[in-house]
N, C-alpha and C. Protein backbone atom coordinates (compact mmCIF):
# COMPACT_ATOMS: atom_id res chain seq x y z
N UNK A 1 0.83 -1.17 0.00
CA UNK A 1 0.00 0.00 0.00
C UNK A 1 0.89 1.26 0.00
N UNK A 2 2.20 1.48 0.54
CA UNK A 2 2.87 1.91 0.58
C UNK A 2 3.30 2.65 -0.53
N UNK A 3 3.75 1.92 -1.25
CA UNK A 3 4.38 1.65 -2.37
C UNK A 3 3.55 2.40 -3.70
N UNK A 4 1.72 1.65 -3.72
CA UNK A 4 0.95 2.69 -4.12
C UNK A 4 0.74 4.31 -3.99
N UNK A 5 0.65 4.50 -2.69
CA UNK A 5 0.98 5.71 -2.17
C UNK A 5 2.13 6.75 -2.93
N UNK A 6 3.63 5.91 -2.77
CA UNK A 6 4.77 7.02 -2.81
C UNK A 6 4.58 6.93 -4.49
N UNK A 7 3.92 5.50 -5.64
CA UNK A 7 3.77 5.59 -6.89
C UNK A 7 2.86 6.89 -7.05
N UNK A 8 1.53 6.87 -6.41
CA UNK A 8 0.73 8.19 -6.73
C UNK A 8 1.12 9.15 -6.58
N UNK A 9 1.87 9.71 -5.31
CA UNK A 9 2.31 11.03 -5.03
C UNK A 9 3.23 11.28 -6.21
N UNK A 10 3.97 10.71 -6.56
CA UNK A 10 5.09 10.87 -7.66
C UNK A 10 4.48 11.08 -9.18
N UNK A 11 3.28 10.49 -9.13
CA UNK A 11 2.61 10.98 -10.08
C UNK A 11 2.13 12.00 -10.26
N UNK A 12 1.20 12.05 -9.16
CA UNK A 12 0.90 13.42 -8.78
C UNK A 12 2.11 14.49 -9.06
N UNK A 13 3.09 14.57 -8.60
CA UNK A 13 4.35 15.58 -8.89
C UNK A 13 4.44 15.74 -10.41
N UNK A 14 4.73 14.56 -10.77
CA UNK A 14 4.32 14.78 -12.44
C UNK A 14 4.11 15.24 -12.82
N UNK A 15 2.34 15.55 -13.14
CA UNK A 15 1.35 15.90 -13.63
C UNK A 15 1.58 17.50 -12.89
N UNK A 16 2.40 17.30 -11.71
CA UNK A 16 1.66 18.74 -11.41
C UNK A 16 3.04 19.68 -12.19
N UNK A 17 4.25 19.19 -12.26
CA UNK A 17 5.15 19.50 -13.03
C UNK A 17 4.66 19.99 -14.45
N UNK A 18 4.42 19.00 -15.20
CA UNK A 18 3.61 19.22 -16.70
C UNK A 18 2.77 20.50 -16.50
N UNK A 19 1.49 20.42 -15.60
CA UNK A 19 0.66 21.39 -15.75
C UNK A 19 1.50 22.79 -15.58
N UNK A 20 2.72 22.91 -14.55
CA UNK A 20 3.42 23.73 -14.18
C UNK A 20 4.09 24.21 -15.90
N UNK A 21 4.48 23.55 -16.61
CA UNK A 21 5.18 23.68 -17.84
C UNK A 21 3.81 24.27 -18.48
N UNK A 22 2.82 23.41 -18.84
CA UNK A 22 2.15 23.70 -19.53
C UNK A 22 1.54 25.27 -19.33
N UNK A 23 1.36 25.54 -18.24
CA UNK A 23 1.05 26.87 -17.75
C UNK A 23 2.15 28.36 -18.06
N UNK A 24 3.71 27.69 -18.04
CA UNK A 24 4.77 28.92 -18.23
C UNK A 24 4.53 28.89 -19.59
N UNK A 25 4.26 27.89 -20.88
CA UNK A 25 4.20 27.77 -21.88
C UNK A 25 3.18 28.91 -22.16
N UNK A 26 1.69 28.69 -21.47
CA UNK A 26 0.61 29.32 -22.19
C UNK A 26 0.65 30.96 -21.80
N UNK A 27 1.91 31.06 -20.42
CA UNK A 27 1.70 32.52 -20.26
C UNK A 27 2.84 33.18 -21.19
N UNK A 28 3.83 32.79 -21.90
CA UNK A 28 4.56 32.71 -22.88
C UNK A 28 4.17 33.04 -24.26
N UNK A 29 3.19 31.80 -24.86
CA UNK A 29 1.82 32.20 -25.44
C UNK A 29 1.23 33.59 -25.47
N UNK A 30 0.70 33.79 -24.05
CA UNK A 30 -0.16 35.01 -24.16
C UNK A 30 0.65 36.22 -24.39
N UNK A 31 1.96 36.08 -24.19
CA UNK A 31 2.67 37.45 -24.39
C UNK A 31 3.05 37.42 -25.83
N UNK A 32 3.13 36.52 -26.29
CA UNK A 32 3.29 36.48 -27.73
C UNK A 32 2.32 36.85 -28.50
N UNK A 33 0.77 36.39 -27.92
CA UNK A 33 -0.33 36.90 -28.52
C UNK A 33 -0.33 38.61 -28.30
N UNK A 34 -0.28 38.82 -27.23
CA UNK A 34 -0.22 40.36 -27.33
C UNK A 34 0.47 41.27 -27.78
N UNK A 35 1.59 40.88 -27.52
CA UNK A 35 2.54 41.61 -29.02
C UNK A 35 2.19 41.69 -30.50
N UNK A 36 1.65 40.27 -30.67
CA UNK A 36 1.22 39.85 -32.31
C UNK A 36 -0.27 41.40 -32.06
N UNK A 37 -0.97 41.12 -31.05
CA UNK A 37 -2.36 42.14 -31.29
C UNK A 37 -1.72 43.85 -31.38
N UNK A 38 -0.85 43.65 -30.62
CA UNK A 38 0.01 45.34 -30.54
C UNK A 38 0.57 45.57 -31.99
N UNK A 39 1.30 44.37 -32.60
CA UNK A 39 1.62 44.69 -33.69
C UNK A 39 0.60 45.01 -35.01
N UNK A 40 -0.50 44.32 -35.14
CA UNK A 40 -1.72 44.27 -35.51
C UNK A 40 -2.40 45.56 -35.53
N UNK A 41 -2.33 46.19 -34.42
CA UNK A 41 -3.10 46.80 -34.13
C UNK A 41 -2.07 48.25 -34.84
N UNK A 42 -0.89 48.43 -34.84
CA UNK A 42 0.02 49.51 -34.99
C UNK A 42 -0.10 49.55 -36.52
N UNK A 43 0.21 47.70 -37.34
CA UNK A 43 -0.38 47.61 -38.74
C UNK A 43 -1.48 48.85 -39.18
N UNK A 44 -2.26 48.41 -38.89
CA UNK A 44 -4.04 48.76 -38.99
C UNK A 44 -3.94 49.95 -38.88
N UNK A 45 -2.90 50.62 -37.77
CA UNK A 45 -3.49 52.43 -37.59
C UNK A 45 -2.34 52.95 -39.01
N UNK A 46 -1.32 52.48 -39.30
CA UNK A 46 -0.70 52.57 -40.63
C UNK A 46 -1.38 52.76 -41.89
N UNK A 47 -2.21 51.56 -41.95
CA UNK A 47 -2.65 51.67 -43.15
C UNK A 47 -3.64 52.05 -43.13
N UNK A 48 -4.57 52.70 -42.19
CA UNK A 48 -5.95 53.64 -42.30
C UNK A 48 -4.94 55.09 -42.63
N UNK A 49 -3.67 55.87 -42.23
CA UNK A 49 -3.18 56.45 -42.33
C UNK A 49 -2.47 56.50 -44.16
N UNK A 50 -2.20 55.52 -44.41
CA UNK A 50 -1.84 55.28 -45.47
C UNK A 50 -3.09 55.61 -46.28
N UNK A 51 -4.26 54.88 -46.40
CA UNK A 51 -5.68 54.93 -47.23
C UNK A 51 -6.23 56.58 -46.50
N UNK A 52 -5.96 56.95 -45.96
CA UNK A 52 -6.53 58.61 -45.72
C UNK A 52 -5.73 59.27 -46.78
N UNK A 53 -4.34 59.26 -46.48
CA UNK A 53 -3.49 59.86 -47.76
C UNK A 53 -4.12 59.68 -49.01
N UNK A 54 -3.97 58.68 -49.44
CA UNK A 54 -4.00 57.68 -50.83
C UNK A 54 -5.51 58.59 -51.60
N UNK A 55 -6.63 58.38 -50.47
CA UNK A 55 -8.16 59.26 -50.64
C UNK A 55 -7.81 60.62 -51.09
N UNK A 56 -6.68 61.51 -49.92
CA UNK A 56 -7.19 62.43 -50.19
C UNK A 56 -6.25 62.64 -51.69
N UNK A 57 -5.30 61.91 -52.32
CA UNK A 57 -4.61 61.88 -53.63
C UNK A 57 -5.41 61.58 -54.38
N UNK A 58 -6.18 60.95 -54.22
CA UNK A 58 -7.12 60.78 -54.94
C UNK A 58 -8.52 61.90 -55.46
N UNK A 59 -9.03 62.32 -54.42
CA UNK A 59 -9.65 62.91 -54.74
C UNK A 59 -9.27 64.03 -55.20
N UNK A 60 -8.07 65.32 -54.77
CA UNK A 60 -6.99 65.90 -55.49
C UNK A 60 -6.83 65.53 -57.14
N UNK A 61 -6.54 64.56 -57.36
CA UNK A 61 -6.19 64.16 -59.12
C UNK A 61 -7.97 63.89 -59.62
N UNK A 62 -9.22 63.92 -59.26
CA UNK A 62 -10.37 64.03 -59.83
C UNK A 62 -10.64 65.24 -59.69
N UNK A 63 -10.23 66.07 -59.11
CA UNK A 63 -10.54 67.74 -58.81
C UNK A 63 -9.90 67.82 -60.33
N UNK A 64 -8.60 67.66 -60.49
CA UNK A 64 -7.93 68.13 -61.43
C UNK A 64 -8.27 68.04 -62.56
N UNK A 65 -8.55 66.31 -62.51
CA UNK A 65 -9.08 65.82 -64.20
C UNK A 65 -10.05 66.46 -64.43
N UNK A 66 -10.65 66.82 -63.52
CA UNK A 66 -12.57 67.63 -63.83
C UNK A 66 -12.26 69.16 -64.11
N UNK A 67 -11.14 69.41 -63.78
CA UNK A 67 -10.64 70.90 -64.08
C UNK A 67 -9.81 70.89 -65.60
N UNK A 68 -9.09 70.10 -65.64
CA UNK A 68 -8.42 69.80 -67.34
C UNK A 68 -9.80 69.29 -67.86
N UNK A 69 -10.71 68.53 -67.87
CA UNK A 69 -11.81 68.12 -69.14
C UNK A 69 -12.63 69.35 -69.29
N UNK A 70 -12.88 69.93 -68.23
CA UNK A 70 -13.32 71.41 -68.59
C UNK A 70 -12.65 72.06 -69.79
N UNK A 71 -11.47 72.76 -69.05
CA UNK A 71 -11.04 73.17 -70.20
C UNK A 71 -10.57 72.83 -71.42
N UNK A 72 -10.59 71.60 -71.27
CA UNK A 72 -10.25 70.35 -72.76
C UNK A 72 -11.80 70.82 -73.70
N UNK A 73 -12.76 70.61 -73.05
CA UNK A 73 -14.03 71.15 -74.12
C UNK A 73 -13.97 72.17 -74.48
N UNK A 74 -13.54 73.16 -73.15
CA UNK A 74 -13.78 75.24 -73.86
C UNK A 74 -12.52 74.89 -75.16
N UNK A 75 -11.42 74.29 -74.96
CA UNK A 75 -10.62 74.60 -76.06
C UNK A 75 -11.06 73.89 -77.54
N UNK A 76 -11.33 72.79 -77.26
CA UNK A 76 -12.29 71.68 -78.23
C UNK A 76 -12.89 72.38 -79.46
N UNK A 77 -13.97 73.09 -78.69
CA UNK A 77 -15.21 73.83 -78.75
C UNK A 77 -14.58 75.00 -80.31
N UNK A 78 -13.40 75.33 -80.22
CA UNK A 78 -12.48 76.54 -81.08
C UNK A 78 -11.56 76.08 -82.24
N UNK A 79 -11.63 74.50 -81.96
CA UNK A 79 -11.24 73.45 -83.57
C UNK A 79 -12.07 72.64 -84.01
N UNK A 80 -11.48 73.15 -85.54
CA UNK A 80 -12.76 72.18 -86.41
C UNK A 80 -12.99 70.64 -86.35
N UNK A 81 -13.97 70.46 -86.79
CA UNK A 81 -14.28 68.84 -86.82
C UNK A 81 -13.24 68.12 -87.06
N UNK A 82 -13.01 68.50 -88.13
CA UNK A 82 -11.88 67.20 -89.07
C UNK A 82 -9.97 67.69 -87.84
N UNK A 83 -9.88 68.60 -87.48
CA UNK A 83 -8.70 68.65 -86.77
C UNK A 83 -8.88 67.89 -85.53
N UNK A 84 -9.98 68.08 -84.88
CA UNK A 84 -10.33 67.37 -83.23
C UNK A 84 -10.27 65.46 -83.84
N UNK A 85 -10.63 65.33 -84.86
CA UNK A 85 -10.63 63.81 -85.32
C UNK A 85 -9.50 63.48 -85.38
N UNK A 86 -8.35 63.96 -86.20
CA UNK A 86 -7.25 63.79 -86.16
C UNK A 86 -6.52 63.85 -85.02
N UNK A 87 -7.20 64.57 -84.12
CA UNK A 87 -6.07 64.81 -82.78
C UNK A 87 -6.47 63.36 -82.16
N UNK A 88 -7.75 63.15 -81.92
CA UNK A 88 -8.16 62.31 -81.64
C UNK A 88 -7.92 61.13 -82.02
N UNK A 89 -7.84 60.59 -82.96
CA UNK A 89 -7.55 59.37 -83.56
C UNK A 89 -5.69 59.13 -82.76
N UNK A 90 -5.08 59.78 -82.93
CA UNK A 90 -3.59 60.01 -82.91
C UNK A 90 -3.82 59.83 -81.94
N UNK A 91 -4.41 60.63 -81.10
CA UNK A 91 -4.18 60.34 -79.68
C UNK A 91 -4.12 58.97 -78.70
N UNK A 92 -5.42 58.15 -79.37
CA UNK A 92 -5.75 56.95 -79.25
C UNK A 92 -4.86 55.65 -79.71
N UNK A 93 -4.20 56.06 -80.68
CA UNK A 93 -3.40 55.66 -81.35
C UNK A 93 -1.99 55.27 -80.75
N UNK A 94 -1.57 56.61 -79.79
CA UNK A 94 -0.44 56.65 -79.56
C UNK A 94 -0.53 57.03 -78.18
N UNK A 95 -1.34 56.18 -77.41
CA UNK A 95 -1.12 56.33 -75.98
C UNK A 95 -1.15 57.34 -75.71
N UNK A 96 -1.61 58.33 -75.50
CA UNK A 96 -2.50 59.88 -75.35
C UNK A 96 -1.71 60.84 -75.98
N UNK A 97 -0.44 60.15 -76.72
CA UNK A 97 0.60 61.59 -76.95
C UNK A 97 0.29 61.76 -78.47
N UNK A 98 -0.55 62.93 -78.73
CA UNK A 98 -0.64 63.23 -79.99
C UNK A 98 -0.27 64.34 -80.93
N UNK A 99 0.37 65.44 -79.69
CA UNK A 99 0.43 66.66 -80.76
C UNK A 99 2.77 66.60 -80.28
N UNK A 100 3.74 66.79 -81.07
CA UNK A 100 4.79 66.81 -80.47
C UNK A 100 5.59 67.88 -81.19
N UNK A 101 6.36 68.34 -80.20
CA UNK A 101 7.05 69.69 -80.92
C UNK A 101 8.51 69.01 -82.01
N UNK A 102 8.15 69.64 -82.93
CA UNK A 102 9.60 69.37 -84.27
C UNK A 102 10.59 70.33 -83.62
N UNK A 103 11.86 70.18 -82.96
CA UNK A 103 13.00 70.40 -82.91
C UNK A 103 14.29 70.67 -84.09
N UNK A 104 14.96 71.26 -84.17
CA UNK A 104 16.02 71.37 -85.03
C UNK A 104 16.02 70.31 -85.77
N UNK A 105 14.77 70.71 -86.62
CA UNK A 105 14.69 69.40 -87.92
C UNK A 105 14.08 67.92 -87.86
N UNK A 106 14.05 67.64 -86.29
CA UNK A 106 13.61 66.16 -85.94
C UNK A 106 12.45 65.86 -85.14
N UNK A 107 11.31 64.84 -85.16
CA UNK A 107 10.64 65.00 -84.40
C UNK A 107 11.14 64.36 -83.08
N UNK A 108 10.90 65.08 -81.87
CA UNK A 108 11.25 65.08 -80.92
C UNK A 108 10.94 63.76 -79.73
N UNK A 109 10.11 62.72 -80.37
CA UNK A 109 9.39 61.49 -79.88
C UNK A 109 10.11 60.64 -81.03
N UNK A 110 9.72 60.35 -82.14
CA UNK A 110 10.68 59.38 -82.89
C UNK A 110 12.17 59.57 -83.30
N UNK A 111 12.29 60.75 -83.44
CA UNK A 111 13.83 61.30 -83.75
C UNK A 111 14.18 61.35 -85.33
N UNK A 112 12.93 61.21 -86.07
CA UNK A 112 13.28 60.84 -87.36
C UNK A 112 13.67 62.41 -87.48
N UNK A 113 14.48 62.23 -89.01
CA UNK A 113 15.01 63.95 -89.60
C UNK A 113 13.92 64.13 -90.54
N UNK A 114 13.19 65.51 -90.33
CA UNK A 114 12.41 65.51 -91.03
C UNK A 114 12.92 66.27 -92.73
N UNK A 115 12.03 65.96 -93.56
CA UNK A 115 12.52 66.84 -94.89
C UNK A 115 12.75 68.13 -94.38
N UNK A 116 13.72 68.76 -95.17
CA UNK A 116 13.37 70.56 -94.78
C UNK A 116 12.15 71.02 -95.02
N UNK A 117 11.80 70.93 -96.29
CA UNK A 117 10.60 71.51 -96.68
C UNK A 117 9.46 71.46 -95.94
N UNK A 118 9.43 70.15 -95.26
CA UNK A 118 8.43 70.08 -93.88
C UNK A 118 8.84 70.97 -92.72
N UNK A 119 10.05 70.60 -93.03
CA UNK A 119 9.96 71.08 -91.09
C UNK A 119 9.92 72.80 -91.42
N UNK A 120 10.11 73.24 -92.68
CA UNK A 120 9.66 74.81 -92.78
C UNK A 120 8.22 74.81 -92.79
N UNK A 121 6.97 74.10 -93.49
CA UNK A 121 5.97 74.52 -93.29
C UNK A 121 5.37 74.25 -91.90
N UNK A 122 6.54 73.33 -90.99
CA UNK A 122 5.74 73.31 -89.14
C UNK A 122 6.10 74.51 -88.96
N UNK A 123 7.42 75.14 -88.93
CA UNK A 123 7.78 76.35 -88.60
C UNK A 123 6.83 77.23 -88.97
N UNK A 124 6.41 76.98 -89.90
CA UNK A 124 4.82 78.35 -90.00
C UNK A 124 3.81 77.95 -89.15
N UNK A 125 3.70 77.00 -88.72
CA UNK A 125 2.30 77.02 -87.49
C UNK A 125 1.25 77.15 -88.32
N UNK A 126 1.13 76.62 -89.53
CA UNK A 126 0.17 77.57 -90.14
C UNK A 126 -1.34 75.97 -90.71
N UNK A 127 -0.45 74.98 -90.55
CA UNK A 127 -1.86 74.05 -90.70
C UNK A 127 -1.05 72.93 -90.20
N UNK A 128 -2.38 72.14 -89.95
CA UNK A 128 -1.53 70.13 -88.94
C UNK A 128 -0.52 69.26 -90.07
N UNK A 129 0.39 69.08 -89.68
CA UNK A 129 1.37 68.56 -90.80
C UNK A 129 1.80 67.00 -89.03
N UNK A 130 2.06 66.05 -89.77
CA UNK A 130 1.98 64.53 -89.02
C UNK A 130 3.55 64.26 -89.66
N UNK A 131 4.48 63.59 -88.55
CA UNK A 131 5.20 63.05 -88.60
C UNK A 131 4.95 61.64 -89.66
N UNK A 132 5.86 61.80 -90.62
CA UNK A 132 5.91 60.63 -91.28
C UNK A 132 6.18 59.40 -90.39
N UNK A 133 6.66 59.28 -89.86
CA UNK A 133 6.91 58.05 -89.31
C UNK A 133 5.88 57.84 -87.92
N UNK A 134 6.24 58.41 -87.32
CA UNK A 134 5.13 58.37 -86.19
C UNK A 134 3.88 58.72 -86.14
N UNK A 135 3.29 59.53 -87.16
CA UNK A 135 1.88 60.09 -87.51
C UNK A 135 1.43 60.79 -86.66
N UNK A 136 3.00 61.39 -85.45
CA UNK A 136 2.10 62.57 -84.29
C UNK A 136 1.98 63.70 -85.28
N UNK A 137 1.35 64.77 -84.47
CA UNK A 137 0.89 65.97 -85.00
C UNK A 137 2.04 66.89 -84.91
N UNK A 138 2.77 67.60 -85.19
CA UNK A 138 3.75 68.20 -85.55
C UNK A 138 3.86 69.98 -84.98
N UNK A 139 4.10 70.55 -84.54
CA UNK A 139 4.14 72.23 -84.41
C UNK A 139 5.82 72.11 -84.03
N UNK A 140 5.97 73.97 -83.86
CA UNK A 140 7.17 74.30 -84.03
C UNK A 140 7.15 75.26 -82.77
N UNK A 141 7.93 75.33 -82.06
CA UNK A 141 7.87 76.14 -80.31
C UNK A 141 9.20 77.33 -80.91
N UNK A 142 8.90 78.53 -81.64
CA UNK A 142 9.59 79.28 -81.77
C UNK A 142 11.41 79.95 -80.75
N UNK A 143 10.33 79.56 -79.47
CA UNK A 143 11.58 79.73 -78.42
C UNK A 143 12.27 78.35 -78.13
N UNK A 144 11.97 77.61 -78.72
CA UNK A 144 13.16 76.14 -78.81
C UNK A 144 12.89 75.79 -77.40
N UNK A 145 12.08 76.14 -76.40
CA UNK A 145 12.36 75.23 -74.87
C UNK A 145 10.69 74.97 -74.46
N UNK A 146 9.86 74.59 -75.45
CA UNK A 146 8.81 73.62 -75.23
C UNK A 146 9.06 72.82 -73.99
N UNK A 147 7.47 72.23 -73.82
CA UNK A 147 7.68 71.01 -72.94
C UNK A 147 8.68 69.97 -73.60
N UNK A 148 9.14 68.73 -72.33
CA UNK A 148 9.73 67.99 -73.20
C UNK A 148 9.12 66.69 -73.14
N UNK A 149 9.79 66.07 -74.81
CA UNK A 149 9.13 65.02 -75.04
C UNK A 149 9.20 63.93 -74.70
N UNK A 150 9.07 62.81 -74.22
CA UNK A 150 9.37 61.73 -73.53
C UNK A 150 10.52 61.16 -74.61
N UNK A 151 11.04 60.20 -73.54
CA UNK A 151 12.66 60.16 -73.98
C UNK A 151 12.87 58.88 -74.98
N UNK A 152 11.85 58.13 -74.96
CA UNK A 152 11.39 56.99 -76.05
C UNK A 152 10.23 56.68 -76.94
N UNK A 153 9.54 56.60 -77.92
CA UNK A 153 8.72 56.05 -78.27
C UNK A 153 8.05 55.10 -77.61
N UNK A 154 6.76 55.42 -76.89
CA UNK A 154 6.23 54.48 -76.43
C UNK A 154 5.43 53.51 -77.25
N UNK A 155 4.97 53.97 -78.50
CA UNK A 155 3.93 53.10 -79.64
C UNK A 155 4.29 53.39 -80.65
N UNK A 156 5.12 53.05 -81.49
CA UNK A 156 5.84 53.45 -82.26
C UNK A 156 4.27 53.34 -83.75
């Protein structure tokens, strides 16, 4: 009986050992969980901070677009049919870039050399003349420091 006894108590120690483990384990656990929720939680106030920005960029660049399509019609409104088609078509054509300034002889998006004789009647500003090769729309920026044109052909 004895023997039963000092077997149970020792069991008992056991078990109460284990539960002892099992318990430093789960409060181990819980600090891990709370960090993970602290971190979670620091996430979350980030990216509501992030999506407040992002909104108000957003709504900023629809102010704008609604302010450029405005005046995209008042100007519209002052070229003829058949020129707004052409701008248009080109435009569509070539990934929105349709009108490009001729530079010292070349167009400034494909780089081709243009004839002289062309690149004198862009120099008159005086009607839509199209890159042979690229089919943008062509003008001449008298003071040579136009916008500039992007540095590759994007649609050739």
């Amino acid at each position: 009986m004895q023997h039963e006894i000092a077997t149970a108590e020792a069991e008992v120690q056991r078990l109460e050992d284990v539960i002892l483990e099992h318990m430093l384990e789960a409060d181990d656990l819980a600090a891990d969980v709370e960090a993970a929720e602290r971190a979670l939680r620091a996430e979350r106030t980030e990216i509501e901070r992030e999506r407040a920005t992002i909104e108000a960029e957003r709504a900023e660049m629809e102010r704008r677009l609604s302010g450029t399509s405005d005046k995209r019609v008042k100007l519209t409104e002052h070229i003829g049919a058949a020129a707004r088609q052409l701008f248009e078509t080109v435009a569509r054509q070539r990934r929105g870039i349709a009108v490009v300034e001729a530079r010292d002889g070349h167009c400034t998006v494909c780089h081709v050399r243009l004839r002289p004789q062309m690149f004198n009647r862009i120099r008159r500003n005086t009607e839509l003349i199209q890159c042979e090769h690229c089919m943008r729309i062509l003008y001449h920026d008298p003071a040579g420091g136009g916008a500039r044109a992007p540095e590759h052909d994007p649609a050739p």
